[in-house]
N, C-alpha and C. Protein backbone atom coordinates (compact mmCIF):
# COMPACT_ATOMS: atom_id res chain seq x y z
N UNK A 1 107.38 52.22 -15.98
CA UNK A 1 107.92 50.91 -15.62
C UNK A 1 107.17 49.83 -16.39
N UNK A 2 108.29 48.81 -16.96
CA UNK A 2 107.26 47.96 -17.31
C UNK A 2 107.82 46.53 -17.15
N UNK A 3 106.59 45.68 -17.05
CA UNK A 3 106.71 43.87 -16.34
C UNK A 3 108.28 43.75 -16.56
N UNK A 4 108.90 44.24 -17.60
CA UNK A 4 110.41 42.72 -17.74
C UNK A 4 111.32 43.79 -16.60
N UNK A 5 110.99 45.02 -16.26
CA UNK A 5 112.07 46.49 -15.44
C UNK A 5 111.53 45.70 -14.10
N UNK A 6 110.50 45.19 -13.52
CA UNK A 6 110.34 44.73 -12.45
C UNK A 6 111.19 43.88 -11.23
N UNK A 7 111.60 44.46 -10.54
CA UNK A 7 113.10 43.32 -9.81
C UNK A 7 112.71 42.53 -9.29
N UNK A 8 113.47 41.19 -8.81
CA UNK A 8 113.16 40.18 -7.89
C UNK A 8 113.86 39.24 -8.21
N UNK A 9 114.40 38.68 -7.41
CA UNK A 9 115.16 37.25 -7.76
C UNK A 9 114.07 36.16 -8.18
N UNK A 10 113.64 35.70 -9.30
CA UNK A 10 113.33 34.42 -9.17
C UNK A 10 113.59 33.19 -8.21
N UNK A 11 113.27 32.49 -7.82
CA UNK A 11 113.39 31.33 -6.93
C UNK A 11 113.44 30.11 -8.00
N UNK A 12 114.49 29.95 -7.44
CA UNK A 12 115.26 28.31 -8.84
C UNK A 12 114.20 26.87 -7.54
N UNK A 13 113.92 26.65 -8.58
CA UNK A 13 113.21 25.08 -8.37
C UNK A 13 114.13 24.38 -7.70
N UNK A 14 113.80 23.26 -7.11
CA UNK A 14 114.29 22.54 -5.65
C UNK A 14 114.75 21.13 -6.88
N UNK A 15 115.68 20.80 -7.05
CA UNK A 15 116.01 20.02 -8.13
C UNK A 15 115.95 18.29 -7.31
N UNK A 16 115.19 17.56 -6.62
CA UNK A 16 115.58 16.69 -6.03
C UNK A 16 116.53 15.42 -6.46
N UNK A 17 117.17 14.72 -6.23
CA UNK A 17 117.36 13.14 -6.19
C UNK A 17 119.07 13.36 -7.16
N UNK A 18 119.55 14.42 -6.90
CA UNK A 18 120.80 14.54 -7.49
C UNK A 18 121.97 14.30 -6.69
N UNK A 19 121.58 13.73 -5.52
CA UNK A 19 123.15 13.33 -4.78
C UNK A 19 123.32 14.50 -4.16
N UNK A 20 124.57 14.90 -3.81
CA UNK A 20 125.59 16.34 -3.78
C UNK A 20 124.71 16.62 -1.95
N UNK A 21 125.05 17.36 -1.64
CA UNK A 21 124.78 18.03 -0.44
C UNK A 21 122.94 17.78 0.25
N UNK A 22 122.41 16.96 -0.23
CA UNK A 22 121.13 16.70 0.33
C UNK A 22 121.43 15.41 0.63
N UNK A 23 122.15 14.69 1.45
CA UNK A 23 121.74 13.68 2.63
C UNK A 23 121.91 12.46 1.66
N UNK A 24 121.55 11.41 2.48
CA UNK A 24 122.02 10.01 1.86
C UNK A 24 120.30 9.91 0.38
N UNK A 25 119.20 10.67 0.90
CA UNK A 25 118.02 10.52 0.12
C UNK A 25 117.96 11.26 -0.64
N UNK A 26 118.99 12.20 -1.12
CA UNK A 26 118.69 13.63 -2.05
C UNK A 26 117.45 14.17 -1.73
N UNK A 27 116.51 14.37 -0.79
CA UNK A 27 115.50 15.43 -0.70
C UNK A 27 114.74 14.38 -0.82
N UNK A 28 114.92 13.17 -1.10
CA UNK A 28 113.45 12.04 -1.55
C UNK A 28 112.27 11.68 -0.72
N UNK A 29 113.44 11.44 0.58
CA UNK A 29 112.56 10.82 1.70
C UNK A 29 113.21 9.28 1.59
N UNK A 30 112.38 8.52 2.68
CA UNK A 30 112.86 7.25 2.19
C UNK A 30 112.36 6.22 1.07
N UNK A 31 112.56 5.36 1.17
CA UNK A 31 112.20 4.11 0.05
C UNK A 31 111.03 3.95 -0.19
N UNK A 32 110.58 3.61 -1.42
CA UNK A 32 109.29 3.35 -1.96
C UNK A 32 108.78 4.28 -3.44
N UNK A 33 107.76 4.06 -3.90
CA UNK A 33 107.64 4.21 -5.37
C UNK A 33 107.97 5.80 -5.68
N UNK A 34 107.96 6.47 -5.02
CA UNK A 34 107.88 7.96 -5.11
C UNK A 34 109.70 8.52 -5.10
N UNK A 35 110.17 7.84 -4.53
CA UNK A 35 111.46 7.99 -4.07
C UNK A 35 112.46 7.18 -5.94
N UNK A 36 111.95 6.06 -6.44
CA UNK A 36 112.31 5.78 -7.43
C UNK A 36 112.52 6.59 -8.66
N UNK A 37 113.12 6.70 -9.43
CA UNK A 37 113.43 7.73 -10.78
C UNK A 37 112.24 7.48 -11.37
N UNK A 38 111.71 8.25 -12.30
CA UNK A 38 110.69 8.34 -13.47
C UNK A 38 109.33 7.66 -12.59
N UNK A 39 109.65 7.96 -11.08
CA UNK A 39 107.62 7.87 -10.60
C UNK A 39 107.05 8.82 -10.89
N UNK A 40 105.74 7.88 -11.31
CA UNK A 40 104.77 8.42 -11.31
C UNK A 40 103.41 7.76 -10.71
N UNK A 41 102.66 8.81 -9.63
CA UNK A 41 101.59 7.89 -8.69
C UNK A 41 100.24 8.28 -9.60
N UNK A 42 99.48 7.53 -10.21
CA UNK A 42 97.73 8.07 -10.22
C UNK A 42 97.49 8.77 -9.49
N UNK A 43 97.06 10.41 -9.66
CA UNK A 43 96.53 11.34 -8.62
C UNK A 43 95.04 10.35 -7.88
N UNK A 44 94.56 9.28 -8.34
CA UNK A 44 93.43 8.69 -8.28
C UNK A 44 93.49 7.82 -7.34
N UNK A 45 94.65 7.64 -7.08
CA UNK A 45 95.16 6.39 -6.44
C UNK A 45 95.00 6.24 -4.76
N UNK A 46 94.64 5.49 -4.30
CA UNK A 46 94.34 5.50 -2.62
C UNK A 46 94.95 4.37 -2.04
N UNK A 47 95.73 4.05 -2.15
CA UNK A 47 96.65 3.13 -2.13
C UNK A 47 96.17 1.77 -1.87
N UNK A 48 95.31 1.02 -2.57
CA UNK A 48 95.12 -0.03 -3.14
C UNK A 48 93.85 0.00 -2.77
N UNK A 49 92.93 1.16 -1.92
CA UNK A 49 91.52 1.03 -1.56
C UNK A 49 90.91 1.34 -2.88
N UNK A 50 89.66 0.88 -2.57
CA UNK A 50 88.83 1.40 -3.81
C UNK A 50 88.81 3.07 -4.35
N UNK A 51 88.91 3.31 -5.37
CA UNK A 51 89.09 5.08 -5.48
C UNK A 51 88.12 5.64 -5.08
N UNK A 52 87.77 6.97 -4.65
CA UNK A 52 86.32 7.42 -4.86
C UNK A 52 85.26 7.12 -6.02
N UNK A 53 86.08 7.12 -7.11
CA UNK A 53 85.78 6.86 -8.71
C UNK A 53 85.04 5.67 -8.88
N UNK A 54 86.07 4.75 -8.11
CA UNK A 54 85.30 3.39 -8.25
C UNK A 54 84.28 3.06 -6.99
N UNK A 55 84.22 3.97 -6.24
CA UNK A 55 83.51 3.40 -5.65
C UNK A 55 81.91 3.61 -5.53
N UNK A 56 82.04 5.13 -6.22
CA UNK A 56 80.61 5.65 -6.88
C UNK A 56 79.94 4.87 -7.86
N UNK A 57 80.84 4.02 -8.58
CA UNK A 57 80.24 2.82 -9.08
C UNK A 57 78.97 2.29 -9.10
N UNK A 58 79.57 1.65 -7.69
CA UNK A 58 79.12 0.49 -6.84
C UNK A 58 78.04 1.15 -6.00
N UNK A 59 77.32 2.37 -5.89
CA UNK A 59 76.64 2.67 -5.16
C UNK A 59 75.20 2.51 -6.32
N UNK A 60 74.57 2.25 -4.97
CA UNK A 60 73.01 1.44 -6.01
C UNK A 60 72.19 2.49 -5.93
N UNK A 61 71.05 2.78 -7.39
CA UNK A 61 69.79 3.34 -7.26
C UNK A 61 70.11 4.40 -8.19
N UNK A 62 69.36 4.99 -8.48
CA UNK A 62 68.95 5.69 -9.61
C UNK A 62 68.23 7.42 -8.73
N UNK A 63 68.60 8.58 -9.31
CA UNK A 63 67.94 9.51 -8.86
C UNK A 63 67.52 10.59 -10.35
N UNK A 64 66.50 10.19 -10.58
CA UNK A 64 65.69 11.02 -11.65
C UNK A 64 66.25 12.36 -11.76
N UNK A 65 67.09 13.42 -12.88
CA UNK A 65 66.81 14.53 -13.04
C UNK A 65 65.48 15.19 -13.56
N UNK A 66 64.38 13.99 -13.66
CA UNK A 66 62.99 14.86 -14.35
C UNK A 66 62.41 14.31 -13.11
N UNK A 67 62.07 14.48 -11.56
CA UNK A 67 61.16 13.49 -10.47
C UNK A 67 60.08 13.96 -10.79
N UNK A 68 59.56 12.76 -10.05
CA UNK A 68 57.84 12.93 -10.28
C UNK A 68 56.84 14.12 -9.25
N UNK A 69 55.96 14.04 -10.00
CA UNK A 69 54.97 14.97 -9.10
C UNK A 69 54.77 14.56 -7.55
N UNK A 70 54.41 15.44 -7.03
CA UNK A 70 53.72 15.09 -5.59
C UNK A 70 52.08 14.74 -6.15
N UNK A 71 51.69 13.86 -5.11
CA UNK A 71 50.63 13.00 -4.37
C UNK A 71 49.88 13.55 -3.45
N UNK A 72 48.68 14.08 -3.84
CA UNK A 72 47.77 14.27 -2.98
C UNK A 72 46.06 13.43 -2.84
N UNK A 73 46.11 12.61 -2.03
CA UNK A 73 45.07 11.98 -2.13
C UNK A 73 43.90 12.61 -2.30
N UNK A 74 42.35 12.59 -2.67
CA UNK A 74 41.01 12.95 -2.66
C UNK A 74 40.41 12.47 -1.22
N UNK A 75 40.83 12.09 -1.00
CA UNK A 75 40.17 12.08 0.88
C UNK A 75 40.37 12.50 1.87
N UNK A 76 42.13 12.89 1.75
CA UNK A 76 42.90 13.81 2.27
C UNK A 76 42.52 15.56 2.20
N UNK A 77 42.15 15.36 0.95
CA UNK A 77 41.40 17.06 0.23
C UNK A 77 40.54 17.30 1.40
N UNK A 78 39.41 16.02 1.14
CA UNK A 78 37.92 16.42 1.66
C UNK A 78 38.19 16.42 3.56
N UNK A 79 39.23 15.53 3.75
CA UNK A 79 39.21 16.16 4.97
C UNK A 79 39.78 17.39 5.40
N UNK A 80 40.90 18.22 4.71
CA UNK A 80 41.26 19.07 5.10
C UNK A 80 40.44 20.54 4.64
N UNK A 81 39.69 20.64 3.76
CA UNK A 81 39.59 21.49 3.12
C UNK A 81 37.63 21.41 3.54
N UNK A 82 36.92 22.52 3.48
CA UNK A 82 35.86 22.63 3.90
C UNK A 82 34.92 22.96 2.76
N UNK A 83 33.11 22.79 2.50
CA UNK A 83 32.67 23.07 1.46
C UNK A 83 32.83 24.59 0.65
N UNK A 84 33.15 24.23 -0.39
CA UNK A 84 33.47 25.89 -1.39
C UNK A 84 34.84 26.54 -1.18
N UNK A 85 35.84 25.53 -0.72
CA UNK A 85 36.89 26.43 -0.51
C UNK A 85 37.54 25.75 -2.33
N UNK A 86 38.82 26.69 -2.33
CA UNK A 86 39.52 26.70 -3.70
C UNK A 86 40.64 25.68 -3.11
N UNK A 87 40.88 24.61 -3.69
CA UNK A 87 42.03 23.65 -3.98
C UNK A 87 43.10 24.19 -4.86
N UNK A 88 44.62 24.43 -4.42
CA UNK A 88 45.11 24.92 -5.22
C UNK A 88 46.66 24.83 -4.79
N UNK A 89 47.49 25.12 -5.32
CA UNK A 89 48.70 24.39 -4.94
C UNK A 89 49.38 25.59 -3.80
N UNK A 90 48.86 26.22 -4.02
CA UNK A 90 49.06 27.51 -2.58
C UNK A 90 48.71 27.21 -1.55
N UNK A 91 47.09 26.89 -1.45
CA UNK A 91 46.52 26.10 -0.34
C UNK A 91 46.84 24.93 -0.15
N UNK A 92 47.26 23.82 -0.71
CA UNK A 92 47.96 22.82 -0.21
C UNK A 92 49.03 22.89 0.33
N UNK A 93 49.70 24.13 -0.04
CA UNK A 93 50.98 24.59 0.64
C UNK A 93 50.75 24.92 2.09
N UNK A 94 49.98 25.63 2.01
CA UNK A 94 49.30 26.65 3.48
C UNK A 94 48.97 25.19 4.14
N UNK A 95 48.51 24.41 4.26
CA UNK A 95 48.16 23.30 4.61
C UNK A 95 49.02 21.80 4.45
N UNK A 96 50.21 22.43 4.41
CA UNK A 96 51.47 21.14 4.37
C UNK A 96 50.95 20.16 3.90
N UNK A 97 49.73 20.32 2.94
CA UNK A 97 49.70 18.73 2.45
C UNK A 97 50.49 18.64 1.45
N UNK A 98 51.91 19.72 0.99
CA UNK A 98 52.49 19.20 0.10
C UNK A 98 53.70 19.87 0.15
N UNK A 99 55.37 19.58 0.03
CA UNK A 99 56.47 20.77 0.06
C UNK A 99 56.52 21.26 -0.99
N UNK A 100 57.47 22.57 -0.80
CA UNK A 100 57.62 23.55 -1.87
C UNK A 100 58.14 23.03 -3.12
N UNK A 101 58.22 21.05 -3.27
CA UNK A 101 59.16 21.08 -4.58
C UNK A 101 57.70 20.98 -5.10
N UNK A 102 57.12 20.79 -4.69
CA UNK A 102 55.69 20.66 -5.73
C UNK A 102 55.66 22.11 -6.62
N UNK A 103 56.30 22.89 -6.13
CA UNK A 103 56.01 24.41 -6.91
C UNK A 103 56.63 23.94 -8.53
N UNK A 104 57.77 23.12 -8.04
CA UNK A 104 58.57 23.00 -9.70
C UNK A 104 58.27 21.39 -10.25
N UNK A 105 57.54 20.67 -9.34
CA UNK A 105 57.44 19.27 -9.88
C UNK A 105 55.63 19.46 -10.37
N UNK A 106 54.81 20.36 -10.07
CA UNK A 106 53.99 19.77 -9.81
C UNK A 106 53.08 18.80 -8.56
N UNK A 107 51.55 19.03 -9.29
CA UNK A 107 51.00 17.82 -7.72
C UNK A 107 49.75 17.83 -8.73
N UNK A 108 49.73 16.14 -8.22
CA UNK A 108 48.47 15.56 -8.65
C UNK A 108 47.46 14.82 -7.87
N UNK A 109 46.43 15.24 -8.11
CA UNK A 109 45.19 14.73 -7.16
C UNK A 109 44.73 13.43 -7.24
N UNK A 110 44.85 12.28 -6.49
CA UNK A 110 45.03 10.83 -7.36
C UNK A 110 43.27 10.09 -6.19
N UNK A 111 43.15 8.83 -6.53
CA UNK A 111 41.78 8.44 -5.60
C UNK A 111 40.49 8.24 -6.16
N UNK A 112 39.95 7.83 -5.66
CA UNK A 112 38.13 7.48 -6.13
C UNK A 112 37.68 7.59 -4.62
N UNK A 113 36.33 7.69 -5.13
CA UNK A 113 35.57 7.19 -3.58
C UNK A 113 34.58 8.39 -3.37
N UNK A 114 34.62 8.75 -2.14
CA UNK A 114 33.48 9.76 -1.81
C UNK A 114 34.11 10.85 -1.65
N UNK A 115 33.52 11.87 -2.20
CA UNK A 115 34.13 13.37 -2.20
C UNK A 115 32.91 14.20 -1.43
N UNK A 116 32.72 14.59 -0.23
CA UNK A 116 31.52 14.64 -0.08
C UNK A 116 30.81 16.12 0.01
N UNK A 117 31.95 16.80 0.00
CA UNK A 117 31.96 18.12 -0.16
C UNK A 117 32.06 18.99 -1.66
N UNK A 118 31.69 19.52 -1.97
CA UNK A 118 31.79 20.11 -3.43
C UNK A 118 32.80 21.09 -3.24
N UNK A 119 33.41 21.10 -4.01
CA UNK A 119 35.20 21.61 -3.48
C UNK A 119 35.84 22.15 -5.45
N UNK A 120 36.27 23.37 -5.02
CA UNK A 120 36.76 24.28 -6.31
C UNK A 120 38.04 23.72 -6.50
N UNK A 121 38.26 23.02 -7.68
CA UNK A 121 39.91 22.64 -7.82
C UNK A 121 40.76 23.78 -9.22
N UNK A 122 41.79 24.05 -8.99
CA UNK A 122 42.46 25.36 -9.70
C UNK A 122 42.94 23.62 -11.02
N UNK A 123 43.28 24.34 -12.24
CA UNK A 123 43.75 23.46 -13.30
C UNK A 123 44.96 23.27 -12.48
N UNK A 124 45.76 23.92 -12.56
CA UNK A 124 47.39 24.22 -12.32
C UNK A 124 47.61 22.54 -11.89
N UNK A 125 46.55 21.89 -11.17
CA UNK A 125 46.74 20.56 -10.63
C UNK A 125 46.26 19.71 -11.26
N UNK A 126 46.80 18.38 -11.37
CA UNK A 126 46.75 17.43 -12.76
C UNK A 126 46.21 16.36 -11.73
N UNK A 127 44.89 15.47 -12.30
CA UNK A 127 44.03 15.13 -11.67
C UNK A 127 44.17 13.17 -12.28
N UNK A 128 43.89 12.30 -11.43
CA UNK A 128 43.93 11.02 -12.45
C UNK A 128 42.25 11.00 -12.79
N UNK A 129 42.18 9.63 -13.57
CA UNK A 129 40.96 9.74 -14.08
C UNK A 129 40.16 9.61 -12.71
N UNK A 130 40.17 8.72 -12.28
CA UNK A 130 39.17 8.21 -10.74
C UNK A 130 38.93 9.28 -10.61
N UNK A 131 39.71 10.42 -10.16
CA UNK A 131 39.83 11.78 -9.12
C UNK A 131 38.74 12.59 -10.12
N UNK A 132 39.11 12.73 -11.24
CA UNK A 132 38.44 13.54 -11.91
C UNK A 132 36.97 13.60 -11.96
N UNK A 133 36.90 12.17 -12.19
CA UNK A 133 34.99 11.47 -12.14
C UNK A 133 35.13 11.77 -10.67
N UNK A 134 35.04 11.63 -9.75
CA UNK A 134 34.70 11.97 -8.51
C UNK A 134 34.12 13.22 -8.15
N UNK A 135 35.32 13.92 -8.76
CA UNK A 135 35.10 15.33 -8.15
C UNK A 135 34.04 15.91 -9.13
N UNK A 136 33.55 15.58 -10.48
CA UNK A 136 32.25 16.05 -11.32
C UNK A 136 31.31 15.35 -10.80
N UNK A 137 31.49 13.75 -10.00
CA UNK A 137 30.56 13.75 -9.92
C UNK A 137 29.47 14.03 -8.47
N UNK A 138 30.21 14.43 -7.79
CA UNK A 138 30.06 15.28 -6.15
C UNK A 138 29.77 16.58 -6.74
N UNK A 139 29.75 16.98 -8.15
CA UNK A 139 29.43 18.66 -7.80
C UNK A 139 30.28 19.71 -8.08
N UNK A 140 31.64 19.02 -7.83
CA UNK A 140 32.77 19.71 -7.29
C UNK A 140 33.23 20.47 -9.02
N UNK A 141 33.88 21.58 -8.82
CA UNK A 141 34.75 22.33 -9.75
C UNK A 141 35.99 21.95 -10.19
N UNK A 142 36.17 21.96 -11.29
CA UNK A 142 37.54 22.19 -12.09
C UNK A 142 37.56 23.19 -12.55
N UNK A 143 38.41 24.24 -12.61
CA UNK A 143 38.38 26.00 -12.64
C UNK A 143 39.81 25.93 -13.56
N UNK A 144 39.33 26.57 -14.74
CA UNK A 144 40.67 26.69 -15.62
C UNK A 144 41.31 27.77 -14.95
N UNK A 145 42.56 28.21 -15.12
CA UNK A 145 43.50 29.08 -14.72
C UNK A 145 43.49 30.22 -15.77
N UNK A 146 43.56 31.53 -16.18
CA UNK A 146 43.66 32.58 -16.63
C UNK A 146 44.43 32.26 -18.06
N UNK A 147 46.15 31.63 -17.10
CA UNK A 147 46.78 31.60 -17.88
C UNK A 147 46.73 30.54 -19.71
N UNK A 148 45.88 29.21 -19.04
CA UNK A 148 45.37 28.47 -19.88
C UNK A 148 44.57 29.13 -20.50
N UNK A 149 43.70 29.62 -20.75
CA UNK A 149 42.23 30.37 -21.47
C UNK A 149 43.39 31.20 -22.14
N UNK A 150 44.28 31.95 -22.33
CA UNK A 150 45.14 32.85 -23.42
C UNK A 150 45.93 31.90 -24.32
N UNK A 151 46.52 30.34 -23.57
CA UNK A 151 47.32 29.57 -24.82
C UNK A 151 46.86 29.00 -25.63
């Protein structure tokens, strides 16, 4: 057997607006632009409201496809974290000082001031300058990552 041997009546298209045996409207419905010969409506069209199209416009603000890092303060560290423990974006995890987008944005350690604990920080975390002098100068570690020491 093949596709054209296949039986079935086709179904003839609904021919509207020809007069003859469909009612005083030929199948139209009543009055208005749709019902007129040669309409045609903008699929876009919402009948005189703003479109969706336009109205996304008009909506304010900006949302970064590159966002920024997460924020973790240096005082925040020293309070959560105890002398000699490892700072690291796991343990900030374990310790909600930061959500999981930090896994793909990043987190940076930002602050000055007193660090009073000497505290191991993993590279993986990007440090500002303040933070950095702080934490060398309390004592504290910056610990390259494995993966850095091979690139």
């Amino acid at each position: 057997m093949q596709i054209h041997e296949i039986g079935g009546e086709k179904k003839r298209r609904k021919r509207i607006g020809r007069g003859g045996k469909r009612g005083t409207y030929s199948g139209k419905g009543n009055k208005g632009q749709k019902a007129r010969s040669g309409a045609h409506v903008n699929p876009l069209f919402e009948g005189g409201r703003s479109s969706l199209v336009e109205r996304l416009k008009k909506v304010r603000g900006f949302k970064s496809p590159h966002p920024k890092k997460s924020f973790v303060k240096l005082s925040d560290v020293a309070r959560m974290f105890s002398a000699g423990e490892t700072v690291s974006l796991d343990t900030l995890l374990e310790k909600r000082m930061v959500s999981t987008d930090a896994l793909k944005r990043g987190c940076k350690v930002i602050g000055s001031g007193v660090l009073p604990k000497n505290l191991i920080f993993e590279s993986v975390l990007s440090f500002s300058d303040g933070a950095k002098a702080c934490i060398e100068e309390h004592k504290g570690l910056i610990r390259e990552s494995p993966e850095e020491k091979e690139a």
